[in-house]
N, C-alpha and C. Protein backbone atom coordinates (compact mmCIF):
# COMPACT_ATOMS: atom_id res chain seq x y z
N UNK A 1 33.28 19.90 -17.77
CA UNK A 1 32.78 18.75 -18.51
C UNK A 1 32.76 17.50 -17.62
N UNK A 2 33.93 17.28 -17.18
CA UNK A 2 34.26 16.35 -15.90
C UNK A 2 32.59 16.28 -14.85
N UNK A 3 32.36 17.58 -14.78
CA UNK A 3 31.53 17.86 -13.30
C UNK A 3 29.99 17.30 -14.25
N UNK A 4 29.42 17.29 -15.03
CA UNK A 4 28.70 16.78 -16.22
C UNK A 4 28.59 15.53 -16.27
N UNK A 5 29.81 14.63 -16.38
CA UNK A 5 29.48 13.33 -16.74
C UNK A 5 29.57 12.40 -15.21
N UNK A 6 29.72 13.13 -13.95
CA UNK A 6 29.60 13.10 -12.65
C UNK A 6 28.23 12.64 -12.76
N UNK A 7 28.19 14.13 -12.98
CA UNK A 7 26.27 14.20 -12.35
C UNK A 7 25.57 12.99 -13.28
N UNK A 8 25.63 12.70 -14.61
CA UNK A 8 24.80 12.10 -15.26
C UNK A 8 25.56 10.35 -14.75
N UNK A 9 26.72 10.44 -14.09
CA UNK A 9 26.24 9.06 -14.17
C UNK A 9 26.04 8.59 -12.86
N UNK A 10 25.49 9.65 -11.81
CA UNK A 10 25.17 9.24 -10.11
C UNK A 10 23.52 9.38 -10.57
N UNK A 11 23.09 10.22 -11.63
CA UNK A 11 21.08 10.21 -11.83
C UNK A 11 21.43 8.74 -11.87
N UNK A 12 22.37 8.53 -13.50
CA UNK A 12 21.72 7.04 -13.64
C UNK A 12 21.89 5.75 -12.68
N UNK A 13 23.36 5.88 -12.48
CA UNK A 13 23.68 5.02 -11.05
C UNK A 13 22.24 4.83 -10.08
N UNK A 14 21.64 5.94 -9.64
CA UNK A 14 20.60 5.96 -8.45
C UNK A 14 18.93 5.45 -9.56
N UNK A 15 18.96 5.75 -10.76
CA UNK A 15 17.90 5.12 -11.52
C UNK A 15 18.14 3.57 -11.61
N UNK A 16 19.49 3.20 -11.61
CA UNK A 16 19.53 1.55 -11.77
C UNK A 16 18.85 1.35 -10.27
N UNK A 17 19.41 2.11 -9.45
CA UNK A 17 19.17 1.39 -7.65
C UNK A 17 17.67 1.23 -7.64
N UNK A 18 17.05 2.19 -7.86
CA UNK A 18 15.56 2.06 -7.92
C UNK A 18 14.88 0.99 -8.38
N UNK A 19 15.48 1.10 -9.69
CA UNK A 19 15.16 -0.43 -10.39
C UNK A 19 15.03 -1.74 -9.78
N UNK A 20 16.40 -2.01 -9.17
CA UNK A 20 16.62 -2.82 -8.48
C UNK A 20 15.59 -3.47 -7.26
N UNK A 21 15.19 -2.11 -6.81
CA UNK A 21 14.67 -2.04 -5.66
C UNK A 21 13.26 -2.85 -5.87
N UNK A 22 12.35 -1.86 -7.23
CA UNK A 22 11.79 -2.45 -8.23
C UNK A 22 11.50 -4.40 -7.84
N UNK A 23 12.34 -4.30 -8.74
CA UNK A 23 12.68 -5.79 -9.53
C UNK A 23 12.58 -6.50 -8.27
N UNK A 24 13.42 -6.23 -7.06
CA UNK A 24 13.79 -7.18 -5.80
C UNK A 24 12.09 -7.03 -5.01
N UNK A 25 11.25 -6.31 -5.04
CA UNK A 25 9.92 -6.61 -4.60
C UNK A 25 9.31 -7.16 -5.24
N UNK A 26 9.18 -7.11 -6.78
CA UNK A 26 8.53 -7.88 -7.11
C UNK A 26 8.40 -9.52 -7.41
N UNK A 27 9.69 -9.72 -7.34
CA UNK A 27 10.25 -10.82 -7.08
C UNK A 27 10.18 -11.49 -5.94
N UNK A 28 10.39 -10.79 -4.98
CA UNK A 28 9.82 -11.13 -3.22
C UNK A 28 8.25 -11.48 -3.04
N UNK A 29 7.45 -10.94 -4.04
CA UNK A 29 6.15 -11.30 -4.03
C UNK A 29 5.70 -12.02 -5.31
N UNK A 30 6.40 -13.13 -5.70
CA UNK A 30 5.89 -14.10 -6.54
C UNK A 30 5.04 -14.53 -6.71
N UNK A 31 4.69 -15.07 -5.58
CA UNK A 31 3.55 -15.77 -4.78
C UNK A 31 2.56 -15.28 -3.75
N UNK A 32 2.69 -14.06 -4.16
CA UNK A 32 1.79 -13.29 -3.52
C UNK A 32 1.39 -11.91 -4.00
N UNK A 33 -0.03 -11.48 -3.73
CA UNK A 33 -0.44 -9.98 -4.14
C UNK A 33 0.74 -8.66 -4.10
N UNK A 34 0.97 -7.96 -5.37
CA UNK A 34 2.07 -7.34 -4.64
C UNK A 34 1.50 -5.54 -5.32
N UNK A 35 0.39 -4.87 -4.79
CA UNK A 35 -0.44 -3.82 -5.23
C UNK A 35 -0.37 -2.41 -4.38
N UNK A 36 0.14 -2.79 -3.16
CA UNK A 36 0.48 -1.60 -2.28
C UNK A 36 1.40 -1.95 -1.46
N UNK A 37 2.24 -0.78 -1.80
CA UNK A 37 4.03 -0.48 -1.14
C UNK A 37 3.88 0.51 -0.42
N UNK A 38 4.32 0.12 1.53
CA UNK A 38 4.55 1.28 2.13
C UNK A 38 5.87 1.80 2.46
N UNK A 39 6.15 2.67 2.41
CA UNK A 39 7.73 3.43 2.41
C UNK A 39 7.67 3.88 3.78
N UNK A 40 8.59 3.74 4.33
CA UNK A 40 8.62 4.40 5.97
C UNK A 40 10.74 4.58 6.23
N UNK A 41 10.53 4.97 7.06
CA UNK A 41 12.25 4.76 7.86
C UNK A 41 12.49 4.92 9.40
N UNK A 42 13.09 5.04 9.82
CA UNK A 42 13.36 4.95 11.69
C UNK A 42 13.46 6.50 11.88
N UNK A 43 14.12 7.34 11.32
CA UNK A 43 13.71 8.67 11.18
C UNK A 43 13.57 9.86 10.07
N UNK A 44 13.33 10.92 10.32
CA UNK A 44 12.98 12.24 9.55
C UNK A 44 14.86 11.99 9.10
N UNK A 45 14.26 12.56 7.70
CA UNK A 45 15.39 13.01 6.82
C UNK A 45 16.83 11.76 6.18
N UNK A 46 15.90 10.94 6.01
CA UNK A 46 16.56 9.95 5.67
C UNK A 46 16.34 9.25 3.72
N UNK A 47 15.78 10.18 3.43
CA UNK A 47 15.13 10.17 1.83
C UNK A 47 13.74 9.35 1.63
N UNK A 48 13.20 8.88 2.18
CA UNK A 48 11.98 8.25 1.97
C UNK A 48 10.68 8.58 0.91
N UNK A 49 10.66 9.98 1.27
CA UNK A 49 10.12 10.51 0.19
C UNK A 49 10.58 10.93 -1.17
N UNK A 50 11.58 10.85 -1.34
CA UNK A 50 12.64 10.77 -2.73
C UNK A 50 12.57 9.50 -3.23
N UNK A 51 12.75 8.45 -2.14
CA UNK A 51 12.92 7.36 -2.75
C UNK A 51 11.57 6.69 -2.94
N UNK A 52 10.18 6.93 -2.48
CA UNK A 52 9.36 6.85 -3.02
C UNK A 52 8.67 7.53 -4.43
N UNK A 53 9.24 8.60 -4.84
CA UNK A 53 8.36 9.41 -5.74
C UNK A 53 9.17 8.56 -7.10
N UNK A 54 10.47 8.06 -6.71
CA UNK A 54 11.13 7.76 -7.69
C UNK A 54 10.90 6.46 -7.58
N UNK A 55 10.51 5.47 -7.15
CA UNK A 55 9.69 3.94 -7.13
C UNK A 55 8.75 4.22 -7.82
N UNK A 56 7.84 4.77 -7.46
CA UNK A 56 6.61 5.32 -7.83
C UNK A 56 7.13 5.60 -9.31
N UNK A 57 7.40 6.32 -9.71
CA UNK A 57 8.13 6.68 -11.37
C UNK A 57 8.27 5.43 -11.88
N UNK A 58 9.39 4.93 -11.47
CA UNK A 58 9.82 3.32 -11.65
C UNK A 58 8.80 2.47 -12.56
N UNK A 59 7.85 2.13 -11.74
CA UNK A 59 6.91 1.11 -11.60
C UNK A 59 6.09 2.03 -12.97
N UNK A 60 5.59 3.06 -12.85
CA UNK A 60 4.80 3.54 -13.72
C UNK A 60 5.83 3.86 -15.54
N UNK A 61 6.98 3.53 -15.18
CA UNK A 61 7.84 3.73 -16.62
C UNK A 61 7.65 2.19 -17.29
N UNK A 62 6.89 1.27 -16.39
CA UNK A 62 7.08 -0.27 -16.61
C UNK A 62 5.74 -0.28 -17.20
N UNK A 63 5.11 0.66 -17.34
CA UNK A 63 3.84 0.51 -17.83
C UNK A 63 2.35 -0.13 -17.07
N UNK A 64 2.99 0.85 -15.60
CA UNK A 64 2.14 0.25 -14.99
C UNK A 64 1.32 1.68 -14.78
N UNK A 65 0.18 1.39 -14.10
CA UNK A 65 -0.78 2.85 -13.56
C UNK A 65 -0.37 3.05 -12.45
N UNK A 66 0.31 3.68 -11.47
CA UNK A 66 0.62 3.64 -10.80
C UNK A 66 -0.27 5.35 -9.53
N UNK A 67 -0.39 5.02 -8.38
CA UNK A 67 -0.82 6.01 -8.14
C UNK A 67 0.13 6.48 -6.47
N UNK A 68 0.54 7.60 -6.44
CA UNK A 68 1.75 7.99 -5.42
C UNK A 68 0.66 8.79 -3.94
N UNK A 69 0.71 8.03 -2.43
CA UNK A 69 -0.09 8.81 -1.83
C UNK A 69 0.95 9.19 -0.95
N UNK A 70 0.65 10.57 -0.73
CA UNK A 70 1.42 11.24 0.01
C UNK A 70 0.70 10.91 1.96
N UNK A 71 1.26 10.01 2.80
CA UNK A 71 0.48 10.09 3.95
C UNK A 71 1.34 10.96 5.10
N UNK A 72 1.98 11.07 4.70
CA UNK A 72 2.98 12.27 5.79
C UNK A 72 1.63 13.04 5.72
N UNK A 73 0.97 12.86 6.94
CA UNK A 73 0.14 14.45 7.25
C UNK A 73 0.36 15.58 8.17
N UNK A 74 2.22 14.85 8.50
CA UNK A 74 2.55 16.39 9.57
C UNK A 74 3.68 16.69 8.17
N UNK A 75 4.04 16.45 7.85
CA UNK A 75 5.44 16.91 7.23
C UNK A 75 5.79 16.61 5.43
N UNK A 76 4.49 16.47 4.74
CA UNK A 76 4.67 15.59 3.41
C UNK A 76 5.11 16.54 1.99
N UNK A 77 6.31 15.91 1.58
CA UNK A 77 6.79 16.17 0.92
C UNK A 77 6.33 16.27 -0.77
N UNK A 78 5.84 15.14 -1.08
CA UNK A 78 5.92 15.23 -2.78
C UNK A 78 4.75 16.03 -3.27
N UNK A 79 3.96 16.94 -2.53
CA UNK A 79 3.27 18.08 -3.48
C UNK A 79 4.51 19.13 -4.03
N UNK A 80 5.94 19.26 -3.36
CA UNK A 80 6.68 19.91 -3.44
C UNK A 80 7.63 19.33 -4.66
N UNK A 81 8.05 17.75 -4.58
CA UNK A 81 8.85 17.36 -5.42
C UNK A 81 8.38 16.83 -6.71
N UNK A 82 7.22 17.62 -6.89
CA UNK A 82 6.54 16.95 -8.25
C UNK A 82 5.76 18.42 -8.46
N UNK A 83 5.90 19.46 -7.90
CA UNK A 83 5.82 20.82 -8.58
C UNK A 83 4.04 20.46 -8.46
N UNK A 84 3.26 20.55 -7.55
CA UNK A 84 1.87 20.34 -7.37
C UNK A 84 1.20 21.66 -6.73
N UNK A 85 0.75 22.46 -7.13
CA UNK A 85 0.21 23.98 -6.89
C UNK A 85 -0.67 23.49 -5.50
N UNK A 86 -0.65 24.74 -4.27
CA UNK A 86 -1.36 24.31 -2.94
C UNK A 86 -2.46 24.59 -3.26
N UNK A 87 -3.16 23.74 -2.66
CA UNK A 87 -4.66 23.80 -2.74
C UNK A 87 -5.29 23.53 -1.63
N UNK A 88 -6.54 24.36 -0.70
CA UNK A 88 -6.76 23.76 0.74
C UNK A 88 -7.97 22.17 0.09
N UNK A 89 -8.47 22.39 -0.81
CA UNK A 89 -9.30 21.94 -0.64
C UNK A 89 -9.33 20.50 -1.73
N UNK A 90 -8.24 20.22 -1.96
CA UNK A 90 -8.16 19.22 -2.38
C UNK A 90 -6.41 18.52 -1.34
N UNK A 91 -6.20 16.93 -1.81
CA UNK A 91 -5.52 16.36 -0.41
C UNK A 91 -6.00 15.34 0.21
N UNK A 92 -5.47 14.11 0.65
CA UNK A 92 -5.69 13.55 1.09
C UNK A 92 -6.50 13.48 2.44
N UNK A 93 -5.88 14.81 3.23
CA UNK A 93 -6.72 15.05 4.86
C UNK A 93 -8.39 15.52 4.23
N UNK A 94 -8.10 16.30 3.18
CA UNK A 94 -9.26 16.87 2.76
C UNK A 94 -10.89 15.52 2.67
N UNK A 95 -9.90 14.57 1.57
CA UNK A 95 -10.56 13.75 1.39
C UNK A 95 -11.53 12.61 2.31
N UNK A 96 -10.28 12.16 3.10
CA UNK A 96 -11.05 11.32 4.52
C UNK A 96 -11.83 12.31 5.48
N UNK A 97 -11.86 13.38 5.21
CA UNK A 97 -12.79 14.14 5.59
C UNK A 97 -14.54 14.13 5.12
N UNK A 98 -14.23 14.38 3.80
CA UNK A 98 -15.37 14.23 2.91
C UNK A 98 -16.51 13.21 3.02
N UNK A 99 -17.12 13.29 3.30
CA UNK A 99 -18.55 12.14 3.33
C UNK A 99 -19.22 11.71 2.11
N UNK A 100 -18.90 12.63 0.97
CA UNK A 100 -19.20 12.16 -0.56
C UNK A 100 -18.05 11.30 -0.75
N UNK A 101 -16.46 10.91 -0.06
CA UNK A 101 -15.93 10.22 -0.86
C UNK A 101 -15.59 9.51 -1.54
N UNK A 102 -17.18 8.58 -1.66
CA UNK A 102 -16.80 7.31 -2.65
C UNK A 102 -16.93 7.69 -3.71
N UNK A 103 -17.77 9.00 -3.83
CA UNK A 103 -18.32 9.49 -5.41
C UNK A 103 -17.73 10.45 -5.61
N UNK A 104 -16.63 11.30 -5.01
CA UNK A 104 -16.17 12.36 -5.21
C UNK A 104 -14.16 11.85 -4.97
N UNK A 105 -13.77 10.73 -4.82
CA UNK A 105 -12.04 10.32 -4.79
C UNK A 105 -11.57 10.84 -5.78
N UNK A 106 -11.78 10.32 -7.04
CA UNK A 106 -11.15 11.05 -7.79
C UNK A 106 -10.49 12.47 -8.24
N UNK A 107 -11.78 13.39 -8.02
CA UNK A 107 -11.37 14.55 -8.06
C UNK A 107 -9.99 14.90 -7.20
N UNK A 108 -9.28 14.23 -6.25
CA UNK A 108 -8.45 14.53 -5.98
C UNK A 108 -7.15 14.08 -6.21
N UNK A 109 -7.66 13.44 -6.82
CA UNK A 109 -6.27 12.75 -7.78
C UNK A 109 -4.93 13.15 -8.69
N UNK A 110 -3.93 13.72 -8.65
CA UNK A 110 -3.40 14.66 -10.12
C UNK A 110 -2.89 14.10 -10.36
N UNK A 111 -2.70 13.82 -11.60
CA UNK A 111 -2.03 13.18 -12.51
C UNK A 111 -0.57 14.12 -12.92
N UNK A 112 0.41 13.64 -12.40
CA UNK A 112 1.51 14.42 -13.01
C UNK A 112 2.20 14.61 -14.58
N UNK A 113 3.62 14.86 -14.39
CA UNK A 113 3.93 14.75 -15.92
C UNK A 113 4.46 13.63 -16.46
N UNK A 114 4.90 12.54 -15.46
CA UNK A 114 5.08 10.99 -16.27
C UNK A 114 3.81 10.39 -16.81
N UNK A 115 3.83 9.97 -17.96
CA UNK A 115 2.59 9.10 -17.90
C UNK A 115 2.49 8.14 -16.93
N UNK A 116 1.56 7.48 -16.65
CA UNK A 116 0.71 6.48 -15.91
C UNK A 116 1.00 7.04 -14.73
N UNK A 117 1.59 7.70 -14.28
CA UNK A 117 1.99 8.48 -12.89
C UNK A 117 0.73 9.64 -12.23
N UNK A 118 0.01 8.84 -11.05
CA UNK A 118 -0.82 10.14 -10.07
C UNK A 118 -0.57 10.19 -9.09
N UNK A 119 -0.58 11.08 -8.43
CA UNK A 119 -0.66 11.81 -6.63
C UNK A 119 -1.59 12.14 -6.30
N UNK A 120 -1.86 11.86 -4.91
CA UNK A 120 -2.71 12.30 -3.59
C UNK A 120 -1.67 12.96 -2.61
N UNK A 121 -1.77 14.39 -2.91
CA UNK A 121 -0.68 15.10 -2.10
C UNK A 121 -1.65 14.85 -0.66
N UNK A 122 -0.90 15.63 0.33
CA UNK A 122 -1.49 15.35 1.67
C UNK A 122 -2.31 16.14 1.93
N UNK A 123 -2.65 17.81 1.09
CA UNK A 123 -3.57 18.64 1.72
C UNK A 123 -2.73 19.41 2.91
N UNK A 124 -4.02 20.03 3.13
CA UNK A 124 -3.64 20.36 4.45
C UNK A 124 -3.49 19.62 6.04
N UNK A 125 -2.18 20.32 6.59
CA UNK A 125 -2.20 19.21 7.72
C UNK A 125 -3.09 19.58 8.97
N UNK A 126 -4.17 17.95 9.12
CA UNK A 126 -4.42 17.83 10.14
C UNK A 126 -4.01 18.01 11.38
N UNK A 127 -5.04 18.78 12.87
CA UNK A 127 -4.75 18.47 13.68
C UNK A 127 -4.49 17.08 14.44
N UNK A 128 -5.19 15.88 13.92
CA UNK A 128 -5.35 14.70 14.12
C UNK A 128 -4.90 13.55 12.93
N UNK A 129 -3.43 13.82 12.45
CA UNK A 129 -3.01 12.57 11.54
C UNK A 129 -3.08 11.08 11.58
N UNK A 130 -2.66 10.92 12.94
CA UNK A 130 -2.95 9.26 13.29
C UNK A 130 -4.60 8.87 13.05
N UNK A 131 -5.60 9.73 13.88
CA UNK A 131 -6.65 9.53 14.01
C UNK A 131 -7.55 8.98 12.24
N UNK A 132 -7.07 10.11 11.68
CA UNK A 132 -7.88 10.08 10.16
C UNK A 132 -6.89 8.98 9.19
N UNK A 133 -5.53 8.42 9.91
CA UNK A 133 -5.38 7.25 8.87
C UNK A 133 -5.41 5.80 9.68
N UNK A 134 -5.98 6.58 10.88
CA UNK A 134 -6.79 4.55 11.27
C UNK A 134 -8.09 4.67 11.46
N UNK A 135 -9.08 5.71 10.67
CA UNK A 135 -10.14 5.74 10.53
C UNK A 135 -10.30 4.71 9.36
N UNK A 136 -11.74 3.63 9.60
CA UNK A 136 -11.86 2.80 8.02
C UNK A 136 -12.00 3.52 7.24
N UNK A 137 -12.50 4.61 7.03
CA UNK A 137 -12.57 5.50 5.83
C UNK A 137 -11.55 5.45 4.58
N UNK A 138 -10.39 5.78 5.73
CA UNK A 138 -8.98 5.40 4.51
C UNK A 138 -8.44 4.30 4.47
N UNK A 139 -8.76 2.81 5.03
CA UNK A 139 -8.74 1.48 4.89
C UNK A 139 -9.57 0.78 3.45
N UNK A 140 -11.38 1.71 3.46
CA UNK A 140 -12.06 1.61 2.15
C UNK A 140 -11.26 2.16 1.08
N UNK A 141 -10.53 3.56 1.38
CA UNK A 141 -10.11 4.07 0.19
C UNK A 141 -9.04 3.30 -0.35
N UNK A 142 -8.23 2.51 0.78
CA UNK A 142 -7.02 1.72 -0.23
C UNK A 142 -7.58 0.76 -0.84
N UNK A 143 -9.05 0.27 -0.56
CA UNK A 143 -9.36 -1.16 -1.06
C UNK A 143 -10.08 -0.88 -2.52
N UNK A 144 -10.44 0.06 -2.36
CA UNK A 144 -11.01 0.80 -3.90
C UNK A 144 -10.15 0.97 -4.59
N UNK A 145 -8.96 2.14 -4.56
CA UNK A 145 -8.24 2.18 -5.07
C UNK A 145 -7.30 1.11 -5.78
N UNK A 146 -6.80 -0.19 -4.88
CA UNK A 146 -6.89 -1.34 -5.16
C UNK A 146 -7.18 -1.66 -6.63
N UNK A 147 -8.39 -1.29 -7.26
CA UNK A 147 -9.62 -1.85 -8.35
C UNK A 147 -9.02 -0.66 -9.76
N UNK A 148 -8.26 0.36 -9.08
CA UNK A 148 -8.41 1.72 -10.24
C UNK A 148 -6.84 1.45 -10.73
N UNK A 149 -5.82 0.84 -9.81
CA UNK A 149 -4.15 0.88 -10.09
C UNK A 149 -3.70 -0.22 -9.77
N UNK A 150 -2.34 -0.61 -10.73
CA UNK A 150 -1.72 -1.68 -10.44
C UNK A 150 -0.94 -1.48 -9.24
N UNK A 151 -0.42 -0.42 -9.32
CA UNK A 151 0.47 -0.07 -8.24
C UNK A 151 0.16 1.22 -7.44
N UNK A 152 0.09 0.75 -6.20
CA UNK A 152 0.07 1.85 -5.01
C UNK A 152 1.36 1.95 -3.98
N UNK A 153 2.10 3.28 -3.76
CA UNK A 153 2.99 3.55 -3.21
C UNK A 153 2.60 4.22 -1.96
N UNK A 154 2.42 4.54 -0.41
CA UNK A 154 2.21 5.08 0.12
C UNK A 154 3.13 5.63 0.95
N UNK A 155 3.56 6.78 1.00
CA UNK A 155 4.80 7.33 1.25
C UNK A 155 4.14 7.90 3.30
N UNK A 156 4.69 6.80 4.17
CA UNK A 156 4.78 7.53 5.65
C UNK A 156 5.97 8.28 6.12
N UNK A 157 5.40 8.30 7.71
CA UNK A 157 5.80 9.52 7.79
C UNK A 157 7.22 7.92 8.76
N UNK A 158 8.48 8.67 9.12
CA UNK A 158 9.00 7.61 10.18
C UNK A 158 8.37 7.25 11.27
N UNK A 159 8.82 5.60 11.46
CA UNK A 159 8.03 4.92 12.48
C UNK A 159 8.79 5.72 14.04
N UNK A 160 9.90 6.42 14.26
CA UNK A 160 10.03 6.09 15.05
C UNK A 160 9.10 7.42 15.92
N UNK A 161 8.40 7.17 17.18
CA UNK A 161 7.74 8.18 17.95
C UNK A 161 6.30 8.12 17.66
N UNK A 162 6.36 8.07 16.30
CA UNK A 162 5.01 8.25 15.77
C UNK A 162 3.92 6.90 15.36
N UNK A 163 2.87 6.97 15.81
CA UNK A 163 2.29 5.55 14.89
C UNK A 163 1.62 5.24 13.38
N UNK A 164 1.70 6.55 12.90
CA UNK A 164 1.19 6.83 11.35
C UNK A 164 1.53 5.67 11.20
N UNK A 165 3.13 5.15 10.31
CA UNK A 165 3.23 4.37 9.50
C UNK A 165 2.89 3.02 9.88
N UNK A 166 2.52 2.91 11.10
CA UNK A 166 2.62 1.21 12.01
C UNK A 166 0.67 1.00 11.32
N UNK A 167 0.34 2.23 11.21
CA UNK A 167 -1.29 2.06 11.04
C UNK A 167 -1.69 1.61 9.71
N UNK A 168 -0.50 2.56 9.07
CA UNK A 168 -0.84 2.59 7.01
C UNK A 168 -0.30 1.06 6.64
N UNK A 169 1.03 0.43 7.58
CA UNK A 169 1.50 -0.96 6.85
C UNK A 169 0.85 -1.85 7.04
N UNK A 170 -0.45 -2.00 7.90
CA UNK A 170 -1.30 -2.69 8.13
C UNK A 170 -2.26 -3.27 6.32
N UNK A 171 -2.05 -1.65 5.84
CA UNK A 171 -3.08 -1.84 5.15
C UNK A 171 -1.96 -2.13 3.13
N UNK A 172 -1.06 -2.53 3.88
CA UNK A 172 -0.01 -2.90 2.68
C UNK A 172 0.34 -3.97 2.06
N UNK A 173 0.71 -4.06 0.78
CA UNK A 173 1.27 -5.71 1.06
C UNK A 173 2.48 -6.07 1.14
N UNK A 174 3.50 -4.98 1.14
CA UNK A 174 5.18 -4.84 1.92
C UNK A 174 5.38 -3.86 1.91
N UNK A 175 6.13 -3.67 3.02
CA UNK A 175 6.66 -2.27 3.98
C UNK A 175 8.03 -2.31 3.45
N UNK A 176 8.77 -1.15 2.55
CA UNK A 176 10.15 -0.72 2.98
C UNK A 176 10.45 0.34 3.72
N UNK A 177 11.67 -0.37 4.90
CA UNK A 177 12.08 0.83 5.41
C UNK A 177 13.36 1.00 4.72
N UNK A 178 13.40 2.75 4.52
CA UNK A 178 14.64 3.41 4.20
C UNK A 178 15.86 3.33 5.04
N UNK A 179 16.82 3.41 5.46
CA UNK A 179 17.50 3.92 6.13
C UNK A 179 19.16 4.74 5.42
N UNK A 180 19.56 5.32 5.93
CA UNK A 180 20.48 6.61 5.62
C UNK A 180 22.01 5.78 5.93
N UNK A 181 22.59 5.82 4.77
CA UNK A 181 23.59 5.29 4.97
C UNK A 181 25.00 5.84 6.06
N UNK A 182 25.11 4.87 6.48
CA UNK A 182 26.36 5.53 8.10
C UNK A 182 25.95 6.63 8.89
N UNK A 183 24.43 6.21 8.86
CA UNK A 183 23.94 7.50 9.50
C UNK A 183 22.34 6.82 10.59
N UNK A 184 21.67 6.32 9.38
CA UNK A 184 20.43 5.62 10.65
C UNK A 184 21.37 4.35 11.75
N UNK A 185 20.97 4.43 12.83
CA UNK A 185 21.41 3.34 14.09
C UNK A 185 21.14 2.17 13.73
N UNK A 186 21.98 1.26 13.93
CA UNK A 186 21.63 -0.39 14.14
C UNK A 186 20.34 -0.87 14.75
N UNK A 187 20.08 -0.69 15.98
CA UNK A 187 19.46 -0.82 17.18
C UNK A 187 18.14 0.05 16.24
N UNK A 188 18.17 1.12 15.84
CA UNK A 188 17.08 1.89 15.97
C UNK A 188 16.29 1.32 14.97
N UNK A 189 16.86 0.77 13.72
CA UNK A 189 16.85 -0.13 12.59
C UNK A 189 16.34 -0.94 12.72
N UNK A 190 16.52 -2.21 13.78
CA UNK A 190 16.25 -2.85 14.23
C UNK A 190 14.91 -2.79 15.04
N UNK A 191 14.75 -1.85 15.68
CA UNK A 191 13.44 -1.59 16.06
C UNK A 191 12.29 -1.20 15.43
N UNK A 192 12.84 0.02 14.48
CA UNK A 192 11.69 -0.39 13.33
C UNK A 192 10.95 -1.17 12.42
N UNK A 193 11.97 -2.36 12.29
CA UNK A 193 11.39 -4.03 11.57
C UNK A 193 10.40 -4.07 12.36
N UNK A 194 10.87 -3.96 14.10
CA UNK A 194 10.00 -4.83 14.89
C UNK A 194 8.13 -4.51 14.71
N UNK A 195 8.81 -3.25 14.97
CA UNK A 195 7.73 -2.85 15.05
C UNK A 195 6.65 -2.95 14.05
């Protein structure tokens, strides 16, 4: 019973944190547009994608529309943590592929089981990830998308090595980085702001 009221009160404990997290951006952007959130961290395996799917939730329990893009295109997680059946031909790589995509985005859209809650899982992974998310192609698609949701979450991949996420926060209007408690580096931390 003990091991029960553990577990239920570290969900809720980690549902207030979210909140928080929530509340403290939007508040940080008072005075400013606040419509796309990029998630990144200094490295692999530091929760980023957890702690995005569950922002993403967040925001959409507030009654917002919220839409979750998966941009990890070497390594992306939330087709997995939201139970999303593989598909080659639907996906984000799929999509910036597509030359119909102004008239054909949607279709790749799924709507999960929260209300106001959708995903753009990543598809299949590209040989060329950096390339197809600093193509304008997917610069138009955030600006459209923009017009369809209050809230956009874009879940990267870590800054460090790689330039995915340095490309996607360009196209954001605040970047959080994750980091892993007593576990991501000072210094390395530090370098990822910079960057």
């Amino acid at each position: 019973m003990q091991k029960n009221n553990t577990t239920r009160m570290s969900k809720t404990s980690f549902s207030e944190e979210i909140k928080k997290i929530r509340t403290n951006l939007k508040f940080s952007s008072i005075n400013e547009e606040l419509r796309v959130i990029c998630i990144t961290s200094s490295l692999p395996g530091e929760g980023k994608s957890r702690i995005s799917a569950n922002l993403a939730a967040s925001f959409s329990q507030n009654g917002e529309k919220v839409l979750l893009i998966d941009c990890d295109l070497r390594k992306g997680h939330q087709k997995k943590l939201f139970n999303i059946p593989e598909n080659e031909e639907l996906g984000l790589s799929k999509l910036l592929i597509n030359k119909e995509w102004e008239k054909e985005y949607k279709k790749y859209i799924i709507p999960t089981k929260i209300q106001n809650l959708s995903v753009l899982p990543t598809g299949i992974y590209p040989p060329n990830p950096s390339e197809l998310l600093s193509n304008l192609r997917f610069a138009h698609l955030i600006k459209k998308l923009r017009n369809d949701y209050d809230t956009i979450i874009l879940d990267c991949p870590p800054v460090e090595g790689l330039s995915d996420a340095l490309v996607v926060s360009t196209l954001a209007d605040k970047t959080v980085i994750i980091a892993k408690y007593k576990s991501t580096p000072l210094k390395l931390l530090e370098k990822s702001k910079r960057s």
